[in-house]
N, C-alpha and C. Protein backbone atom coordinates (compact mmCIF):
# COMPACT_ATOMS: atom_id res chain seq x y z
N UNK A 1 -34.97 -160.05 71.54
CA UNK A 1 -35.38 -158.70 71.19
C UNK A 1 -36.64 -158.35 71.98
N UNK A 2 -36.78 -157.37 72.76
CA UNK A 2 -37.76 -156.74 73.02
C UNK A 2 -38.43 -155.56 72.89
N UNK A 3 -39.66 -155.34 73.11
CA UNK A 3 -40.66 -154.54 72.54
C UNK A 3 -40.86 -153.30 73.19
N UNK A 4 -39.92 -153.43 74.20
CA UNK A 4 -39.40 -151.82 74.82
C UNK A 4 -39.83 -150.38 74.11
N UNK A 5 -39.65 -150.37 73.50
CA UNK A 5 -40.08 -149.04 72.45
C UNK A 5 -41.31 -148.85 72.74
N UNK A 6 -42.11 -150.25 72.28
CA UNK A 6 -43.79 -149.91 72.24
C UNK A 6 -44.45 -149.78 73.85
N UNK A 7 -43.85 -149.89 75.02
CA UNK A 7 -44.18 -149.94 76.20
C UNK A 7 -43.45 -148.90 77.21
N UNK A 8 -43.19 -147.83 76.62
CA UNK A 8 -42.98 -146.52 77.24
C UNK A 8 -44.23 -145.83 78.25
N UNK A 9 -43.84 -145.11 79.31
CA UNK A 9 -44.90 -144.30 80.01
C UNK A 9 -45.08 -142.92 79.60
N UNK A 10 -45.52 -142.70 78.11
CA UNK A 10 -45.71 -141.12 78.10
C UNK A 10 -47.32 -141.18 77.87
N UNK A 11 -47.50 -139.44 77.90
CA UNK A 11 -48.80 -138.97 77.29
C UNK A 11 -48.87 -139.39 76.23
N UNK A 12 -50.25 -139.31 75.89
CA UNK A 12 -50.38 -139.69 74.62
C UNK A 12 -51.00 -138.49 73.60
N UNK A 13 -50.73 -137.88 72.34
CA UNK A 13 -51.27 -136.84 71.93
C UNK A 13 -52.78 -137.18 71.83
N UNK A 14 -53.03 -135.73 72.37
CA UNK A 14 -54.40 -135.74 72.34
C UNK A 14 -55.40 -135.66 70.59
N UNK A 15 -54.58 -135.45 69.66
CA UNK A 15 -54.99 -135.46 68.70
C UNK A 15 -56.30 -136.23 68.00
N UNK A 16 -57.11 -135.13 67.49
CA UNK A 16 -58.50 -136.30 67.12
C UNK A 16 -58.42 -136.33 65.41
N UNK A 17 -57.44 -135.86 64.90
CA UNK A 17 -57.08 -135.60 63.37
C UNK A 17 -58.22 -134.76 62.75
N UNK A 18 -58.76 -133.66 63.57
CA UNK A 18 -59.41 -132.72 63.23
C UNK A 18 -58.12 -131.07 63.16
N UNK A 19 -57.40 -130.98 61.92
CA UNK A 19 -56.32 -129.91 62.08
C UNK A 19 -56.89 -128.88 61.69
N UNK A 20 -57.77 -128.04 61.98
CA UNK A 20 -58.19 -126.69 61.68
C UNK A 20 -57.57 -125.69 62.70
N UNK A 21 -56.91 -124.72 62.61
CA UNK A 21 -56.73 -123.54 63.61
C UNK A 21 -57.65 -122.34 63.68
N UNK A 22 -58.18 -122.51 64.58
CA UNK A 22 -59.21 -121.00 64.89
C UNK A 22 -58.28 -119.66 64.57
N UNK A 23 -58.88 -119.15 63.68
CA UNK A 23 -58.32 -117.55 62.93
C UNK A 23 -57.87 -116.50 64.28
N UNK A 24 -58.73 -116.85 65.55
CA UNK A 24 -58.36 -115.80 66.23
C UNK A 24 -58.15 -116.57 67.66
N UNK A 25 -58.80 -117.36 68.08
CA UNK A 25 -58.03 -117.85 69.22
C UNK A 25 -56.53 -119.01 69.27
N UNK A 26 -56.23 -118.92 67.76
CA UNK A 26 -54.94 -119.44 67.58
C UNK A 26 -54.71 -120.84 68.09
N UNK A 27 -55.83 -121.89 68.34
CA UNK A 27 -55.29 -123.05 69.05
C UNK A 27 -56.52 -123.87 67.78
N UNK A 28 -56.24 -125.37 67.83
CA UNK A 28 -56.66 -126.47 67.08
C UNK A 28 -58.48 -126.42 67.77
N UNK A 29 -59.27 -126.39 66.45
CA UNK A 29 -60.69 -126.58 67.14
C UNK A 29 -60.95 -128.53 67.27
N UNK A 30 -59.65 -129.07 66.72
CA UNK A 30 -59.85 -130.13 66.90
C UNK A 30 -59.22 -130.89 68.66
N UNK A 31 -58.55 -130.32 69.01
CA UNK A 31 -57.85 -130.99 70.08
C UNK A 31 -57.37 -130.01 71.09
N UNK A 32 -57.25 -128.62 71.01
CA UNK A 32 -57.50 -127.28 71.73
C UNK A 32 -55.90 -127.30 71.95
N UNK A 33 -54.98 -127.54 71.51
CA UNK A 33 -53.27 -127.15 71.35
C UNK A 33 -53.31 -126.01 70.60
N UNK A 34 -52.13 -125.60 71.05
CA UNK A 34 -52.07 -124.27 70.03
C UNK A 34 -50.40 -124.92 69.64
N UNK A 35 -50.05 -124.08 68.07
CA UNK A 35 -49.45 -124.58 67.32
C UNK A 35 -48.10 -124.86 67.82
N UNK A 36 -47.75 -124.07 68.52
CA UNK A 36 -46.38 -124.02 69.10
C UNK A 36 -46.59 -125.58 70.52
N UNK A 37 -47.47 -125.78 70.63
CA UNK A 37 -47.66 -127.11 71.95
C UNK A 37 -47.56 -128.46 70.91
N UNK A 38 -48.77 -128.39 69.34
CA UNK A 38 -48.22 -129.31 68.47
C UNK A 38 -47.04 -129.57 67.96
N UNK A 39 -46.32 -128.54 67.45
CA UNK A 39 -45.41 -128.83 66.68
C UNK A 39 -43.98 -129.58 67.99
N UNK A 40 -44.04 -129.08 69.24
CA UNK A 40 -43.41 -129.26 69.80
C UNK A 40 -43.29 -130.48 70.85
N UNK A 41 -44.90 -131.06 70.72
CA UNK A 41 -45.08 -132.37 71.45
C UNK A 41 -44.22 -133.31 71.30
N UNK A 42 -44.05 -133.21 71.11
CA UNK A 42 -42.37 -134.92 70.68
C UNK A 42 -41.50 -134.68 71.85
N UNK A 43 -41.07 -133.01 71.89
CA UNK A 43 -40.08 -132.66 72.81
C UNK A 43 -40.63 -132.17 73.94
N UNK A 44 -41.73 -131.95 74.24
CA UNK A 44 -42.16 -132.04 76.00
C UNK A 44 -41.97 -133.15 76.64
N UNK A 45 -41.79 -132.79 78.15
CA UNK A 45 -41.60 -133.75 78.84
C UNK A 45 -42.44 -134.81 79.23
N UNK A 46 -43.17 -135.91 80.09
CA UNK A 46 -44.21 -135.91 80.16
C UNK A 46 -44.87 -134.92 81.30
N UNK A 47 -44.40 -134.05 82.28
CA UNK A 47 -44.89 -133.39 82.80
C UNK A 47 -45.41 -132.09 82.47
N UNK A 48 -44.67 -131.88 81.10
CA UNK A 48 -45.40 -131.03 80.46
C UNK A 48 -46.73 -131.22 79.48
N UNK A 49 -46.44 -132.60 79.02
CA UNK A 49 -47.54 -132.90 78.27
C UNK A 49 -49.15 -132.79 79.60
N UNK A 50 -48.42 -133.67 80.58
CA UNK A 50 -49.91 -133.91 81.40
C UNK A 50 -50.48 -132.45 81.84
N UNK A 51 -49.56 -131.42 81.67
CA UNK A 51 -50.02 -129.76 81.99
C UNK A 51 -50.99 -129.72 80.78
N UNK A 52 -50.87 -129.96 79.91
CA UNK A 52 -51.29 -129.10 78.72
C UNK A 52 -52.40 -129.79 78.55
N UNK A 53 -52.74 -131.14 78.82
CA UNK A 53 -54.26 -132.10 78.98
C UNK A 53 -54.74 -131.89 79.87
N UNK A 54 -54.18 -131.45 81.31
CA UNK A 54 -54.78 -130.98 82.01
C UNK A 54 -55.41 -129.66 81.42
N UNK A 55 -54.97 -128.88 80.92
CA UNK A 55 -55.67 -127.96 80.84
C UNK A 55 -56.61 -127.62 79.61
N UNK A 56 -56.82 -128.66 78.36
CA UNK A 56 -57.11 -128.55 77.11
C UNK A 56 -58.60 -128.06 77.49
N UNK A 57 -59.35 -129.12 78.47
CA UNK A 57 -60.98 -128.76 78.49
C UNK A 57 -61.48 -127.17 78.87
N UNK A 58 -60.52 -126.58 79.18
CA UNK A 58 -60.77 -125.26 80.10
C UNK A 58 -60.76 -124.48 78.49
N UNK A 59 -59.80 -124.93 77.11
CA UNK A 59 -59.66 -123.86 76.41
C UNK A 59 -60.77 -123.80 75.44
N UNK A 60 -61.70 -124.87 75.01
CA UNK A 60 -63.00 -125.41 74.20
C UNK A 60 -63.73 -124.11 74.38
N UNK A 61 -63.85 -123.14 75.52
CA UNK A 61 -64.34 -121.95 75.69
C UNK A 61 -63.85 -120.71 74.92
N UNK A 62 -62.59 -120.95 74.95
CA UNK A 62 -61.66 -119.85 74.23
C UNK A 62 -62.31 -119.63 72.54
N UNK A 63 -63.33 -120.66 71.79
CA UNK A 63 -63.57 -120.62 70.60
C UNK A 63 -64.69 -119.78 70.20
N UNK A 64 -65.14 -119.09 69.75
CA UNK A 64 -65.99 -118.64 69.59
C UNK A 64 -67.12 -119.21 67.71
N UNK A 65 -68.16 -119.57 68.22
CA UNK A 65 -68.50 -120.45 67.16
C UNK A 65 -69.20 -119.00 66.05
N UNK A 66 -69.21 -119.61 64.71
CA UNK A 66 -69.71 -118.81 63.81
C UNK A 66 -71.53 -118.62 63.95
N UNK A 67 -71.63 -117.48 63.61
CA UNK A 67 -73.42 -117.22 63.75
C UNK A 67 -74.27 -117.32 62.47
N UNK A 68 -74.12 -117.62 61.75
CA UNK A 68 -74.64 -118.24 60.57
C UNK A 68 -73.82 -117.78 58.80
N UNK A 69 -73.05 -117.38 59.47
CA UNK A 69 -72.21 -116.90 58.32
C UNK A 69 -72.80 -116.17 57.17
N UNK A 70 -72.53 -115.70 55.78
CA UNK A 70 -72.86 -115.33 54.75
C UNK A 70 -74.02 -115.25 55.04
N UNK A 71 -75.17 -116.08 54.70
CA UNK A 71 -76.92 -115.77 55.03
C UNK A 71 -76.88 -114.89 56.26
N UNK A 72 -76.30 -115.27 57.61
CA UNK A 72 -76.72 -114.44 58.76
C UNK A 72 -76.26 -112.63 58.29
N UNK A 73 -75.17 -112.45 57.32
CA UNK A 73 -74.76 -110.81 57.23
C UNK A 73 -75.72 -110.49 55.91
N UNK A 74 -76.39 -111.08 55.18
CA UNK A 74 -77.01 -110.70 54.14
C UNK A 74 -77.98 -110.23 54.55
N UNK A 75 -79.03 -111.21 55.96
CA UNK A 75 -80.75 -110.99 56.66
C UNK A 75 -79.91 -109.75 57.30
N UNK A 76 -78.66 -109.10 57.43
CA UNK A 76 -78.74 -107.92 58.43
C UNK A 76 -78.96 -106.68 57.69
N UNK A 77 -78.72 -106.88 56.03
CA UNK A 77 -78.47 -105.99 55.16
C UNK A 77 -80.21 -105.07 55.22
């Protein structure tokens, strides 16, 4: 019997088990996929996977971070 299974050449998900989705840029603030690239990772190829890591660092920009929330809209009142 061999261990074939465990010694495949794919990507590996980039997943950091941080699953939050940004409300408006629609992709994971944990791992920068957007839902339709997660749910579907199993069935990319690996040339599609290495597209989508190639391009994850470029989307970390796409987020826009919160400005102090609740306290910051109250000091505007």
């Amino acid at each position: 019997m061999t261990d074939d299974i465990w010694k495949r050449d794919e990507v590996e998900s980039p997943c950091v088990n941080v699953c939050v989705v940004h409300p408006v840029a629609r992709i994971c603030t944990g791992c920068f996929r957007t839902i339709e690239e997660i749910g579907g990772w199993s069935r990319l190829s690996p040339a599609a996977r290495r597209a989508v890591m190639i391009d994850l660092p470029d989307r970390k920009n796409l987020l826009t971070k919160r400005r102090g929330g609740r306290k910051a809209r109250l000091a505007q009142e």
